[in-house]
PDB file of N, CA and C in Angstrom:
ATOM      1  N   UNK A   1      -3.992  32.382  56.008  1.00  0.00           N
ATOM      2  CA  UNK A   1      -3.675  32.517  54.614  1.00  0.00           C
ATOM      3  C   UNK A   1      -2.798  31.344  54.196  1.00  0.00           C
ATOM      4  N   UNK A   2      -3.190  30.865  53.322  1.00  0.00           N
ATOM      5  CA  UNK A   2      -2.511  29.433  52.772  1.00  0.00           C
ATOM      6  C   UNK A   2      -1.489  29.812  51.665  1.00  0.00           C
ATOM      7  N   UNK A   3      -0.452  29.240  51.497  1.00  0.00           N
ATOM      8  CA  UNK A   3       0.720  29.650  50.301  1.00  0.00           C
ATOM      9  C   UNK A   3       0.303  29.298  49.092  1.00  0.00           C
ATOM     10  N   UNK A   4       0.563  29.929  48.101  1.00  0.00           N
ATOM     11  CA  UNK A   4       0.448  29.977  47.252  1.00  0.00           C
ATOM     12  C   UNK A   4       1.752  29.237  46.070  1.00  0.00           C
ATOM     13  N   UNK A   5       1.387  27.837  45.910  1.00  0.00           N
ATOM     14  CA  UNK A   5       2.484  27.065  45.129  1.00  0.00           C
ATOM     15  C   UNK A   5       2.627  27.240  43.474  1.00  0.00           C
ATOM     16  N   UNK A   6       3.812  27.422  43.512  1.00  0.00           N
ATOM     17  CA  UNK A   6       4.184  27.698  42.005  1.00  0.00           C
ATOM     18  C   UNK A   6       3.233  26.804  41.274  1.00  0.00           C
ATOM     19  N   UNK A   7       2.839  27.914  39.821  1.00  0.00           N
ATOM     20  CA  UNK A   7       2.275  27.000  38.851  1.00  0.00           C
ATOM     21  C   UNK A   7       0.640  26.368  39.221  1.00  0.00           C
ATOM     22  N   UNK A   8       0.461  27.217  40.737  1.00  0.00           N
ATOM     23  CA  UNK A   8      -1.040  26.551  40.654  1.00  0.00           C
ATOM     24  C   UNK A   8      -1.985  27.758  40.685  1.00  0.00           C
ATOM     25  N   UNK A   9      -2.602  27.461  39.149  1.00  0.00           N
ATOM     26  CA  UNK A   9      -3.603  28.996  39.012  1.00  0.00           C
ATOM     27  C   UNK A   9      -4.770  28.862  39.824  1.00  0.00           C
ATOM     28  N   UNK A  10      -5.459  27.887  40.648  1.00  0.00           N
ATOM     29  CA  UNK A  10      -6.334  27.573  41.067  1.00  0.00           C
ATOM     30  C   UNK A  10      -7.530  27.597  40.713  1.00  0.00           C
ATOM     31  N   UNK A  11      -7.568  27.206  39.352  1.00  0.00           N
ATOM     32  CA  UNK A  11      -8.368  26.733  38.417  1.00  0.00           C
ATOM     33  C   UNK A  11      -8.856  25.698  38.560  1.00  0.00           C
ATOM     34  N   UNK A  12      -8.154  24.157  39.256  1.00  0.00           N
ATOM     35  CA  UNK A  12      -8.556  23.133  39.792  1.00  0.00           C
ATOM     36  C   UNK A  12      -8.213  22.235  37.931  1.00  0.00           C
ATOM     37  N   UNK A  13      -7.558  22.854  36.568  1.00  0.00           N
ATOM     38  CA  UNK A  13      -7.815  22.026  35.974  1.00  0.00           C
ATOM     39  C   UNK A  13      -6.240  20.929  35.384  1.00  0.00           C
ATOM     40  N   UNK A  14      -6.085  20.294  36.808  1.00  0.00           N
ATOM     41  CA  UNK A  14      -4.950  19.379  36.489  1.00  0.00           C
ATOM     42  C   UNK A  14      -4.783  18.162  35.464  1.00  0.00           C
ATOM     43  N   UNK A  15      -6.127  17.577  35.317  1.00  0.00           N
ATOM     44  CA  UNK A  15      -5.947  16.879  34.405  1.00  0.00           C
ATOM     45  C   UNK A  15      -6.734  17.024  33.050  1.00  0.00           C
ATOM     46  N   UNK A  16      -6.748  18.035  32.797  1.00  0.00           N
ATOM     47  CA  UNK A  16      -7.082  18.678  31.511  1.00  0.00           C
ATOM     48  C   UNK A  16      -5.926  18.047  30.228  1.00  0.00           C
ATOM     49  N   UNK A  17      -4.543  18.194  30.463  1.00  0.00           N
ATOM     50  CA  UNK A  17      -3.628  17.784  29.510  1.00  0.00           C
ATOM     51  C   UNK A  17      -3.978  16.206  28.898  1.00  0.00           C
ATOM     52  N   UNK A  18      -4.056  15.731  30.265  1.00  0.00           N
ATOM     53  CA  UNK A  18      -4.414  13.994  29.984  1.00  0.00           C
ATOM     54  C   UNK A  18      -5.546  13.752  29.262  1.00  0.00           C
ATOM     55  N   UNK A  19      -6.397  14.882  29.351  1.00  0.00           N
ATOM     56  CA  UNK A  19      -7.543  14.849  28.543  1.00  0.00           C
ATOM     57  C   UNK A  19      -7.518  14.657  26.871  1.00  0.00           C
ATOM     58  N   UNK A  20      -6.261  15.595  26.650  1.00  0.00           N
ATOM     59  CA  UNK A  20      -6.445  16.426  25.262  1.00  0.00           C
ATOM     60  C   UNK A  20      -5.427  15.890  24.827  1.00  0.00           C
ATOM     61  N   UNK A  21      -4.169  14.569  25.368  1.00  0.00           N
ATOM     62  CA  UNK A  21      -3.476  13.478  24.880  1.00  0.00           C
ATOM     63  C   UNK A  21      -4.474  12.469  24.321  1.00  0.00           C
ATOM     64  N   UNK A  22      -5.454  12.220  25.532  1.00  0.00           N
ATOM     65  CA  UNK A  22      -6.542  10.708  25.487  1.00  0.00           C
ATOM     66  C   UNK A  22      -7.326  11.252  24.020  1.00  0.00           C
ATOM     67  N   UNK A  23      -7.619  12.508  23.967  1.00  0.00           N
ATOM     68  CA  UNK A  23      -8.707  12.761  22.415  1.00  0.00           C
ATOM     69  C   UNK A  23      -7.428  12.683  21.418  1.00  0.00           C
ATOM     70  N   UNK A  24      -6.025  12.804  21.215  1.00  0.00           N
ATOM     71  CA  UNK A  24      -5.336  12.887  19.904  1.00  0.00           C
ATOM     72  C   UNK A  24      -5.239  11.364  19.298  1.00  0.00           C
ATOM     73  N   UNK A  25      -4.671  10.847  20.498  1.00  0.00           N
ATOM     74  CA  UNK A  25      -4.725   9.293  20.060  1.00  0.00           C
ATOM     75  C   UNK A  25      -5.098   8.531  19.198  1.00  0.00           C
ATOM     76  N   UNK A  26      -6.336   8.891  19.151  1.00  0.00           N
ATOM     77  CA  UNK A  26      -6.965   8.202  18.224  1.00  0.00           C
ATOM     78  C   UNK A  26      -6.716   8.063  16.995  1.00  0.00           C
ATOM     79  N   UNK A  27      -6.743  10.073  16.806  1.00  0.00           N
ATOM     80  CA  UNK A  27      -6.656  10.930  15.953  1.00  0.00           C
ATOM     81  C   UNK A  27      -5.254   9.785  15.048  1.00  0.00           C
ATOM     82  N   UNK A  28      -4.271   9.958  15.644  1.00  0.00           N
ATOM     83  CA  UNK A  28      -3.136  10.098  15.618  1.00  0.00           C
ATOM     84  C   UNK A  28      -2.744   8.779  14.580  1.00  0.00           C
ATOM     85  N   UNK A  29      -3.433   7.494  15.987  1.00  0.00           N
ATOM     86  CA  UNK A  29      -3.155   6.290  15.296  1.00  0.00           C
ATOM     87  C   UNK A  29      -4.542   6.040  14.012  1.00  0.00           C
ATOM     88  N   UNK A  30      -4.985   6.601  13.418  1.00  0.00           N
ATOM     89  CA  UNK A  30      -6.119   6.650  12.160  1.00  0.00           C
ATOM     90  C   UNK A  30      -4.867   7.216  11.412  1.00  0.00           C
ATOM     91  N   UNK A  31      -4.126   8.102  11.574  1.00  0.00           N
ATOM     92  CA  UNK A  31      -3.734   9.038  10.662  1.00  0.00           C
ATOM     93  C   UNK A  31      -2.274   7.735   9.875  1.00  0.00           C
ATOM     94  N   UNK A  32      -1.481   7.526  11.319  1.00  0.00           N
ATOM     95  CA  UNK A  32      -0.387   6.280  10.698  1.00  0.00           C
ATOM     96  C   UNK A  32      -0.973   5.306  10.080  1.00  0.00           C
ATOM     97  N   UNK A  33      -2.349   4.727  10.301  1.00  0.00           N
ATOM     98  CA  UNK A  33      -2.880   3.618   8.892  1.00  0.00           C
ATOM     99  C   UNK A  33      -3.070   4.103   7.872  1.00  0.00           C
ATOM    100  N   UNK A  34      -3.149   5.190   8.022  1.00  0.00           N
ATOM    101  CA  UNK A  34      -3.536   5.643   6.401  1.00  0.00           C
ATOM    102  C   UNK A  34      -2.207   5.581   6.011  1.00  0.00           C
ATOM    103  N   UNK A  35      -1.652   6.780   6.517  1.00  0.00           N
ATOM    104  CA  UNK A  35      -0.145   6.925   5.687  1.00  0.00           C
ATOM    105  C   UNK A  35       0.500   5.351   5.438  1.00  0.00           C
ATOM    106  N   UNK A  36       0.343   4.378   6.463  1.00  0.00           N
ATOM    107  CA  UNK A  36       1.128   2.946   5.933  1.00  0.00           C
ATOM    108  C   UNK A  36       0.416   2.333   4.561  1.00  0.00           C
ATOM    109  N   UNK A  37      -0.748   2.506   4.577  1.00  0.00           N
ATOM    110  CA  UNK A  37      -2.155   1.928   3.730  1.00  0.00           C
ATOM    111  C   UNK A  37      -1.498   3.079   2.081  1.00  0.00           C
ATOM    112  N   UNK A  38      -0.850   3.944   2.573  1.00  0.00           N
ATOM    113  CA  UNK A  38      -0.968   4.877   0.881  1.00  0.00           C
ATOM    114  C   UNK A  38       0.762   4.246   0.634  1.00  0.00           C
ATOM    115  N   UNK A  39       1.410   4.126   1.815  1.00  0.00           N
ATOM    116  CA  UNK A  39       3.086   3.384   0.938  1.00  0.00           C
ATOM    117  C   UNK A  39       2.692   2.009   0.773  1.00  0.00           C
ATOM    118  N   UNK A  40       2.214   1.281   1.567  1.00  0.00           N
ATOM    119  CA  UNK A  40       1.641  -0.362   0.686  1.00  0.00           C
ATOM    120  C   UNK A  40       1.444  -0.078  -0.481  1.00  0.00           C
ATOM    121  N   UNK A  41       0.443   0.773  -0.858  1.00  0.00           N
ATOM    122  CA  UNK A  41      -0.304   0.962  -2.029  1.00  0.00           C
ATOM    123  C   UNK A  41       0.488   1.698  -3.145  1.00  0.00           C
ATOM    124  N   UNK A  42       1.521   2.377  -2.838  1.00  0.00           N
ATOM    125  CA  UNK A  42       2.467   2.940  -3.621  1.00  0.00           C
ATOM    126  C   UNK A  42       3.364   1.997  -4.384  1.00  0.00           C
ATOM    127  N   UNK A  43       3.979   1.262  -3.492  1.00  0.00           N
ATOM    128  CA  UNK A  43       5.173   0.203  -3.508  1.00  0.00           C
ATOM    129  C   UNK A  43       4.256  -0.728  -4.358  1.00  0.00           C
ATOM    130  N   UNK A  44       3.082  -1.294  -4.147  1.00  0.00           N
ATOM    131  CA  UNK A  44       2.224  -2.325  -5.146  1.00  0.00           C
ATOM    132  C   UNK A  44       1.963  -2.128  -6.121  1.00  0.00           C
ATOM    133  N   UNK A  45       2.314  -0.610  -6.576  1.00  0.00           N
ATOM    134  CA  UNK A  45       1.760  -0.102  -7.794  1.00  0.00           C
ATOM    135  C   UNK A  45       3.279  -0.429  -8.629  1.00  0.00           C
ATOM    136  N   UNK A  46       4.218   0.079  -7.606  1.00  0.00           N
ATOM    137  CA  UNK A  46       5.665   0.151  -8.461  1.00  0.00           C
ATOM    138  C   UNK A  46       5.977  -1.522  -8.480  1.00  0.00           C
ATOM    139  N   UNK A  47       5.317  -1.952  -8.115  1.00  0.00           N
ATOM    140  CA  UNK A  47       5.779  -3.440  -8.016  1.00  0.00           C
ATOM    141  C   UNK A  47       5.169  -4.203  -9.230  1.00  0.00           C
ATOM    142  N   UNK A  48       4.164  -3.835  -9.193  1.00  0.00           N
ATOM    143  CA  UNK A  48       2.825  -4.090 -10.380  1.00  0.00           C
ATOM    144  C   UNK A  48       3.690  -3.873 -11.894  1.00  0.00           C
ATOM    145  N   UNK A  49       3.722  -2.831 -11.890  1.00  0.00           N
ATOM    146  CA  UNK A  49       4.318  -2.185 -13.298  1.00  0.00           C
ATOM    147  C   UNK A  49       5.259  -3.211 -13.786  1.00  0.00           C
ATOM    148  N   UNK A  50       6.535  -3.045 -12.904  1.00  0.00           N
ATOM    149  CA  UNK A  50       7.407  -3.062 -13.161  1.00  0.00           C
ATOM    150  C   UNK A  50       7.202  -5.144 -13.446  1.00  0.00           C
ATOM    151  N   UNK A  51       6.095  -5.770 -12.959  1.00  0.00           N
ATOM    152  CA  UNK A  51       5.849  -7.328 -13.493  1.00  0.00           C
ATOM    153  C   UNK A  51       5.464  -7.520 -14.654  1.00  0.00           C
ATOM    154  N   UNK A  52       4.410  -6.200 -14.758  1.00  0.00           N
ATOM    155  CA  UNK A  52       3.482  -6.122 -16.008  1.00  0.00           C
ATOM    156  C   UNK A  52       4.311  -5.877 -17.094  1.00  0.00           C
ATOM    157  N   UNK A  53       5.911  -5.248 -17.246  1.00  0.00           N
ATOM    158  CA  UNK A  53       6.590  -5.218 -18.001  1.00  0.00           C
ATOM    159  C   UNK A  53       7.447  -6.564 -18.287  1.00  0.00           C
ATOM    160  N   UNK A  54       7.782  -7.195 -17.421  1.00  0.00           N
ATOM    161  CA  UNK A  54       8.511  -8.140 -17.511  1.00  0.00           C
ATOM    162  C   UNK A  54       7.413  -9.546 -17.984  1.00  0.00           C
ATOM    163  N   UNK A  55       6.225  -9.437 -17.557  1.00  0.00           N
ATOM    164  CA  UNK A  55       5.394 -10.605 -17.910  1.00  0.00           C
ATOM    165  C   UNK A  55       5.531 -10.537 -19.628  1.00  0.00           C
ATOM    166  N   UNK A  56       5.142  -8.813 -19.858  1.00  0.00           N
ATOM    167  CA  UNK A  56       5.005  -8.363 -21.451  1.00  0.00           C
ATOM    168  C   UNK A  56       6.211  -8.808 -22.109  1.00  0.00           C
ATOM    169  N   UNK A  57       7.621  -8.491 -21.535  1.00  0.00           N
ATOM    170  CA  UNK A  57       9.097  -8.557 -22.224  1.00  0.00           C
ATOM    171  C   UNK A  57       9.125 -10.203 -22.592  1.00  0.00           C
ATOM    172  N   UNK A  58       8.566 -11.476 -21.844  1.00  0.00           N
ATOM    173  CA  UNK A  58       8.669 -12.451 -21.852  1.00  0.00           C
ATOM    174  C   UNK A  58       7.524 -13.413 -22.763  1.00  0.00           C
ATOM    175  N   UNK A  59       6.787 -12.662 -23.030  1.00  0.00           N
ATOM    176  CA  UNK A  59       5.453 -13.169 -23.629  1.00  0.00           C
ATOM    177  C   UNK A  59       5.976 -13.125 -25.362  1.00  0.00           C
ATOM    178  N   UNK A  60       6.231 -11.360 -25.274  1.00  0.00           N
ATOM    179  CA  UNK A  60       7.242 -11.162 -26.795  1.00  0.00           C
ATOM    180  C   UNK A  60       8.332 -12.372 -27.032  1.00  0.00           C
ATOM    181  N   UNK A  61       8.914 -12.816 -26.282  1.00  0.00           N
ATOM    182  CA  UNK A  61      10.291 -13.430 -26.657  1.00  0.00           C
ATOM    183  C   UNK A  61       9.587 -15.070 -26.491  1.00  0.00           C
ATOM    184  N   UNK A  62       8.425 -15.040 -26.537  1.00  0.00           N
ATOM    185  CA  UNK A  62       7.881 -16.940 -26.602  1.00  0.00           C
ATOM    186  C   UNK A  62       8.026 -17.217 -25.076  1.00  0.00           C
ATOM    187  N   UNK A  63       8.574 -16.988 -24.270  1.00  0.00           N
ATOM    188  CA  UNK A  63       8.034 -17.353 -23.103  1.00  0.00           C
ATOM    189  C   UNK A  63       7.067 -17.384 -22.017  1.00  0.00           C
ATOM    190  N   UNK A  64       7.005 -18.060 -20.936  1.00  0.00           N
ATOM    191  CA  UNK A  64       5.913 -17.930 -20.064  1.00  0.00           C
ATOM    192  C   UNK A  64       6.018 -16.432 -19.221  1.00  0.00           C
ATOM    193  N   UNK A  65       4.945 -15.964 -19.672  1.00  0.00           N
ATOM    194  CA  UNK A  65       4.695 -14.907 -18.964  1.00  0.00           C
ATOM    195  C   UNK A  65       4.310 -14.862 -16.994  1.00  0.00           C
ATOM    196  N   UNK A  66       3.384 -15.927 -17.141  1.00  0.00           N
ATOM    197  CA  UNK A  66       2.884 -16.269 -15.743  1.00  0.00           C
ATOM    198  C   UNK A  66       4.500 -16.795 -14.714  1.00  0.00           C
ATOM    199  N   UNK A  67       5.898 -16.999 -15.403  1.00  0.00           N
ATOM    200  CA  UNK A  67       6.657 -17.290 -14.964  1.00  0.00           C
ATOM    201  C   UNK A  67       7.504 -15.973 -14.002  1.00  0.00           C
ATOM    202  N   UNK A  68       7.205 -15.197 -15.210  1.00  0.00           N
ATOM    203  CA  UNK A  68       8.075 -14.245 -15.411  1.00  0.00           C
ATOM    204  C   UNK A  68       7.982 -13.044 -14.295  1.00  0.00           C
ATOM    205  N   UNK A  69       6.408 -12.994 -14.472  1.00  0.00           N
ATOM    206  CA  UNK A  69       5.268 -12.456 -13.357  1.00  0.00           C
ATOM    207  C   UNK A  69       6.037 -12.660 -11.932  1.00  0.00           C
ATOM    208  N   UNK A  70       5.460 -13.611 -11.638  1.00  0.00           N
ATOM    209  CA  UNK A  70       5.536 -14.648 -10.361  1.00  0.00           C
ATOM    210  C   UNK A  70       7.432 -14.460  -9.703  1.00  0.00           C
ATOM    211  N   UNK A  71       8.332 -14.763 -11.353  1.00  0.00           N
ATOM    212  CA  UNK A  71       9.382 -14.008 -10.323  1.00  0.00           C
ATOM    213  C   UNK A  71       9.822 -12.721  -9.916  1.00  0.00           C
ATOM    214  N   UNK A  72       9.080 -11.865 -10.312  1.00  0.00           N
ATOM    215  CA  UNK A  72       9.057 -10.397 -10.483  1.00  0.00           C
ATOM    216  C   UNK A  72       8.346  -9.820  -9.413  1.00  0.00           C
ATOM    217  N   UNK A  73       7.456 -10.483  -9.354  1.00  0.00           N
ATOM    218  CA  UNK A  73       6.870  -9.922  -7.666  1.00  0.00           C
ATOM    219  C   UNK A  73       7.755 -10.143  -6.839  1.00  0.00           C
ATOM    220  N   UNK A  74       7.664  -9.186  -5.442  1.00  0.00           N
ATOM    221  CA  UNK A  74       8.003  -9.605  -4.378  1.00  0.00           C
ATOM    222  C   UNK A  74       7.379 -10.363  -3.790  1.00  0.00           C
ATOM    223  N   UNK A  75       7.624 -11.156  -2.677  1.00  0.00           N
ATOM    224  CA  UNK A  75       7.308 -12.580  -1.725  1.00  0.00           C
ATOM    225  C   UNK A  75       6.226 -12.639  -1.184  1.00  0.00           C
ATOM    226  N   UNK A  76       5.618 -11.208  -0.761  1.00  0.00           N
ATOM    227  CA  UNK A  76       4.943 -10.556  -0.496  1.00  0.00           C
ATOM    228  C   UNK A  76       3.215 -10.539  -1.201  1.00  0.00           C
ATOM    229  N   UNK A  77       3.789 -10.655  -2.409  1.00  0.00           N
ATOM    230  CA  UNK A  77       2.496 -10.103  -3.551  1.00  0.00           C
ATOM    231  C   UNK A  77       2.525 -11.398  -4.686  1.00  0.00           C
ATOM    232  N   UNK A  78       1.323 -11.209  -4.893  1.00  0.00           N
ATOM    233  CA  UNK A  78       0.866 -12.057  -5.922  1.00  0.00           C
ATOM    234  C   UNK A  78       0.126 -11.774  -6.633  1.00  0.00           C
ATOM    235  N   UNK A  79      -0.034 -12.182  -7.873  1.00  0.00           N
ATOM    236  CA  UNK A  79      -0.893 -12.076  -9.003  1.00  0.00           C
ATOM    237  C   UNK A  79      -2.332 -12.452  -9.176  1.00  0.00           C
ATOM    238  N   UNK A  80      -3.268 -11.743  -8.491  1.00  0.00           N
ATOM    239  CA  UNK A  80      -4.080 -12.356  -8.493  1.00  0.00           C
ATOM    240  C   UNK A  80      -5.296 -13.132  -9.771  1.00  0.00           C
ATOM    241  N   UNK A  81      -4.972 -12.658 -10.887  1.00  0.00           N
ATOM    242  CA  UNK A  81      -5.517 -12.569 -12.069  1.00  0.00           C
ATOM    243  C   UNK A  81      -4.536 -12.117 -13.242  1.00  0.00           C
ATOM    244  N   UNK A  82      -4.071 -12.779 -14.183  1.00  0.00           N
ATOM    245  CA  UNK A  82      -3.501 -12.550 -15.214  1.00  0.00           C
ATOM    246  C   UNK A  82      -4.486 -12.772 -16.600  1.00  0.00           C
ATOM    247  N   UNK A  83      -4.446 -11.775 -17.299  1.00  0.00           N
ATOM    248  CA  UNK A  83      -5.063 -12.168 -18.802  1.00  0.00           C
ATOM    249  C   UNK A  83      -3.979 -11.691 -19.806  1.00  0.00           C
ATOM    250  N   UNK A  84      -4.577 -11.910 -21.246  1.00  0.00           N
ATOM    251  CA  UNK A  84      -3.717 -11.713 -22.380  1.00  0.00           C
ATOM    252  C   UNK A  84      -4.269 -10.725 -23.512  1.00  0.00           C
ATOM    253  N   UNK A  85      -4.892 -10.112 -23.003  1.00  0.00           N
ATOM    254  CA  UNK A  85      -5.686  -9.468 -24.087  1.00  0.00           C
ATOM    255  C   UNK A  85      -4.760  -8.560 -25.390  1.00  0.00           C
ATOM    256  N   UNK A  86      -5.489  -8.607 -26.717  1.00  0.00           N
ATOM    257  CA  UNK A  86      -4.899  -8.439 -27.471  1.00  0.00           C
ATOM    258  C   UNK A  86      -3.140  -8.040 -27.960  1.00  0.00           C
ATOM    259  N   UNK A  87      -2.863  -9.390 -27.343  1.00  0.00           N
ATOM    260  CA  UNK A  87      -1.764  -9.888 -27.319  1.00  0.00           C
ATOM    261  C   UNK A  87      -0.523  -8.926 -25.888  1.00  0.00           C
ATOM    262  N   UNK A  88      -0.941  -8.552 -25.283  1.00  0.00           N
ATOM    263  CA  UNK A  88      -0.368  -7.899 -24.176  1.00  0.00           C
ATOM    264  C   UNK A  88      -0.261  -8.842 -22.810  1.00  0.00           C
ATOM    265  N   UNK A  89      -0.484  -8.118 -21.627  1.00  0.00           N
ATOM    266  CA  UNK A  89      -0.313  -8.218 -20.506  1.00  0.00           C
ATOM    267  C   UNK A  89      -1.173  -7.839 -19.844  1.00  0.00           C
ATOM    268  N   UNK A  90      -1.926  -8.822 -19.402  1.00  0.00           N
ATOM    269  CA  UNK A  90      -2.717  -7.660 -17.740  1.00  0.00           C
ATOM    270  C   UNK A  90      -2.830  -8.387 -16.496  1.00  0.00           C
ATOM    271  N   UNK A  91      -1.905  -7.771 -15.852  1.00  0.00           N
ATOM    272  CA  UNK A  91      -2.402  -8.669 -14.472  1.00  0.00           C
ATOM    273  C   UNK A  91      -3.324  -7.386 -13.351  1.00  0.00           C
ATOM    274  N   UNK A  92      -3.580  -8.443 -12.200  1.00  0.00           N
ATOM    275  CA  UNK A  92      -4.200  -7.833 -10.930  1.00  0.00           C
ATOM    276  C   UNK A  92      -3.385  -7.868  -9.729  1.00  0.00           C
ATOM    277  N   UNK A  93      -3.282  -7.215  -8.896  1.00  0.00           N
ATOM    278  CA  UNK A  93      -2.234  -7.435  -7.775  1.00  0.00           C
ATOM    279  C   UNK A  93      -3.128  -6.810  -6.546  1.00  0.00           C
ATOM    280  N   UNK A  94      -3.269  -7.521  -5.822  1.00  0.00           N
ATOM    281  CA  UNK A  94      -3.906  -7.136  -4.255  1.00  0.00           C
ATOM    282  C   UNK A  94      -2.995  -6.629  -3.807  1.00  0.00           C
ATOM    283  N   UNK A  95      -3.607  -5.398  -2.970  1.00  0.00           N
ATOM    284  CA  UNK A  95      -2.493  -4.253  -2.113  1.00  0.00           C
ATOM    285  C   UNK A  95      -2.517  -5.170  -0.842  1.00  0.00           C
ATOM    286  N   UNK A  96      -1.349  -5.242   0.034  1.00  0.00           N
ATOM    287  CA  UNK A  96      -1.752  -5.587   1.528  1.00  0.00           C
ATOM    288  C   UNK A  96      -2.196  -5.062   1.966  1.00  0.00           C
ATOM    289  N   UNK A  97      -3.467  -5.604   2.623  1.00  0.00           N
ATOM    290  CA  UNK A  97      -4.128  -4.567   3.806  1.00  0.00           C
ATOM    291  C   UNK A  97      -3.694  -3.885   5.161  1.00  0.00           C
ATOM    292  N   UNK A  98      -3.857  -2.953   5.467  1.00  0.00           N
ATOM    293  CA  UNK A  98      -3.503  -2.339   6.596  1.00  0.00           C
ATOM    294  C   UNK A  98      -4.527  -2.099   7.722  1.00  0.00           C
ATOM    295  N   UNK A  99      -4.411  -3.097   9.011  1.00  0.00           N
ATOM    296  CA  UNK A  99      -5.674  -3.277   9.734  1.00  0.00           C
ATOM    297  C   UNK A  99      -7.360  -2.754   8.935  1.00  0.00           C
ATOM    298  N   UNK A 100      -7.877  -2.019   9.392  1.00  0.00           N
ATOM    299  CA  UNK A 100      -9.225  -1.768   8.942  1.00  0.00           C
ATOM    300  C   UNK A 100      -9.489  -1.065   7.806  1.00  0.00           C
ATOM    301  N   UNK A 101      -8.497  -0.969   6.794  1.00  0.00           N
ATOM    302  CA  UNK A 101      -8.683  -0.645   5.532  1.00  0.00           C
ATOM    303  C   UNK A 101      -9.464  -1.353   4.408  1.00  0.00           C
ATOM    304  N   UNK A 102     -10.059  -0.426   3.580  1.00  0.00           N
ATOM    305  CA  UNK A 102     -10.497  -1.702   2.390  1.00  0.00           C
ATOM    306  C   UNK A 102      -9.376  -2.181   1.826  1.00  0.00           C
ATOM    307  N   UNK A 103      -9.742  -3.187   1.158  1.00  0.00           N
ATOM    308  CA  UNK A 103      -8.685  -3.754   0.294  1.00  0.00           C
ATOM    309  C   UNK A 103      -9.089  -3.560  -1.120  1.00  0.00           C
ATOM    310  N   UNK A 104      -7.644  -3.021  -1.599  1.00  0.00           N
ATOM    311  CA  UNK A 104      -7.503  -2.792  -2.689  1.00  0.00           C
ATOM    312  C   UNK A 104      -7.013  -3.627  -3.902  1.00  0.00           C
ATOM    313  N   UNK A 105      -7.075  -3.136  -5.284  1.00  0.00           N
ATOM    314  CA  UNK A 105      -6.192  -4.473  -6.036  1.00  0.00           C
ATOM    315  C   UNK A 105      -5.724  -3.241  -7.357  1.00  0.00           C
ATOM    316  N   UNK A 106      -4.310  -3.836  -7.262  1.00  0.00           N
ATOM    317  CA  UNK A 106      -3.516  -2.861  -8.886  1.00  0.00           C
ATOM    318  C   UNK A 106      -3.742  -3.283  -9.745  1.00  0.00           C
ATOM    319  N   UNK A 107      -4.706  -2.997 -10.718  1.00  0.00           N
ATOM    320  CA  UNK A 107      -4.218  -3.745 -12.115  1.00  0.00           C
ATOM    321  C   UNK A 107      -3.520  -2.789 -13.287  1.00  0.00           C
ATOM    322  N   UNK A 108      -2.521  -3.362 -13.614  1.00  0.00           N
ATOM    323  CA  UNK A 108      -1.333  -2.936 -14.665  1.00  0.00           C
ATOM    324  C   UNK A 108      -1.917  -3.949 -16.022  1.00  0.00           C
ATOM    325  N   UNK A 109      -1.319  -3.150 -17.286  1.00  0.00           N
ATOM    326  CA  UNK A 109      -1.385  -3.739 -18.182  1.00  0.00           C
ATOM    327  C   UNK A 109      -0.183  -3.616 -19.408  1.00  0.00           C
ATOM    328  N   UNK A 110       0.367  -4.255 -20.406  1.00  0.00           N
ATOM    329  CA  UNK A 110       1.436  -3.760 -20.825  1.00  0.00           C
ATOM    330  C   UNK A 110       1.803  -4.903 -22.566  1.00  0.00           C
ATOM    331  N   UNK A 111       2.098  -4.085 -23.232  1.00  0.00           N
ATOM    332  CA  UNK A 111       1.826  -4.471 -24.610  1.00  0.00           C
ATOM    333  C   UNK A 111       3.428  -4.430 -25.213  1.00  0.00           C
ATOM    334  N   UNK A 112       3.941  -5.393 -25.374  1.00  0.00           N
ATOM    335  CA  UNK A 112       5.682  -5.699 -26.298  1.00  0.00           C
ATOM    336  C   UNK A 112       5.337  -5.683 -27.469  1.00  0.00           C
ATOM    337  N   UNK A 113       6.141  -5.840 -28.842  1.00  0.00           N
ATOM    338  CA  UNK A 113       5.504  -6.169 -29.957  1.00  0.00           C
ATOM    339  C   UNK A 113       6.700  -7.337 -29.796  1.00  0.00           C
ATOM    340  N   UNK A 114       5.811  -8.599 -30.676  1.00  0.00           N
ATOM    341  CA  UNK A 114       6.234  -9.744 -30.608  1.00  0.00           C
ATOM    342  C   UNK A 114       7.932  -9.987 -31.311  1.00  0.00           C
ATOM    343  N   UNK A 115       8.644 -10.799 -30.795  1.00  0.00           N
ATOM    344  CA  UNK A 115      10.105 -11.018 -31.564  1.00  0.00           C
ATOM    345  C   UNK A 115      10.328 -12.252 -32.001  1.00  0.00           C
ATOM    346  N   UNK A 116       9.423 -13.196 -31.392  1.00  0.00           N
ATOM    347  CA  UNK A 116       9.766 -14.195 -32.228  1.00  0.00           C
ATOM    348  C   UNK A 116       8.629 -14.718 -32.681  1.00  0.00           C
ATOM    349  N   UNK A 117       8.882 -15.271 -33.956  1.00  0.00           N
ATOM    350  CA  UNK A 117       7.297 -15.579 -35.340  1.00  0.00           C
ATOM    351  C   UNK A 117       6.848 -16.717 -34.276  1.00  0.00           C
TER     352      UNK A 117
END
């Protein structure tokens, strides 16, 4: 009669755990690109706006908007497309990509009424 060691049901299934770590993995690291891929995309949006206002605040007051833009982004982001349509603001802003994600782009738009003739 052979002893019987703690913890062994004699099932034979020891590496079952390693199994069902090796299948989450994957799972796991899909799940952190997304979540990084939706705060990129969050932060680009709040980043967006908040140019698209300042391009608008500067356009009203006779200045360069494309200036205004450009310092308003972060270092990070850029404008990829600016227009002027009926007398407003619109730019485009590419999201950073996050490995195998599509790439995305914000466009904001934003209307001052003019202050100087």
């Amino acid at each position: 009669m052979s002893p019987v060691r703690r913890g062994d049901t004699g099932r034979g299934d020891e590496g079952t755990s390693t199994l069902e770590v090796l299948g989450f993995v994957p799972i796991a690291c899909v799940i952190i690109l997304v979540v990084l891929q939706v705060v990129a995309f969050s932060m680009t949006v709040s980043a967006a706006n908040q140019a698209v206002r300042d391009g608008a605040r500067a356009l009203s007051l006779g200045r360069s908007a494309e200036v205004a833009i450009e310092q308003s982004l972060p270092d990070n982001l850029t404008a990829s497309r600016i227009t002027y349509p009926a007398g407003g603001v619109r730019i485009e802003v590419r999201v950073p990509r996050i490995a195998i994600m599509p790439q995305l782009t914000v466009a904001r738009q934003a209307t001052m009424p003019r202050t100087v003739p």
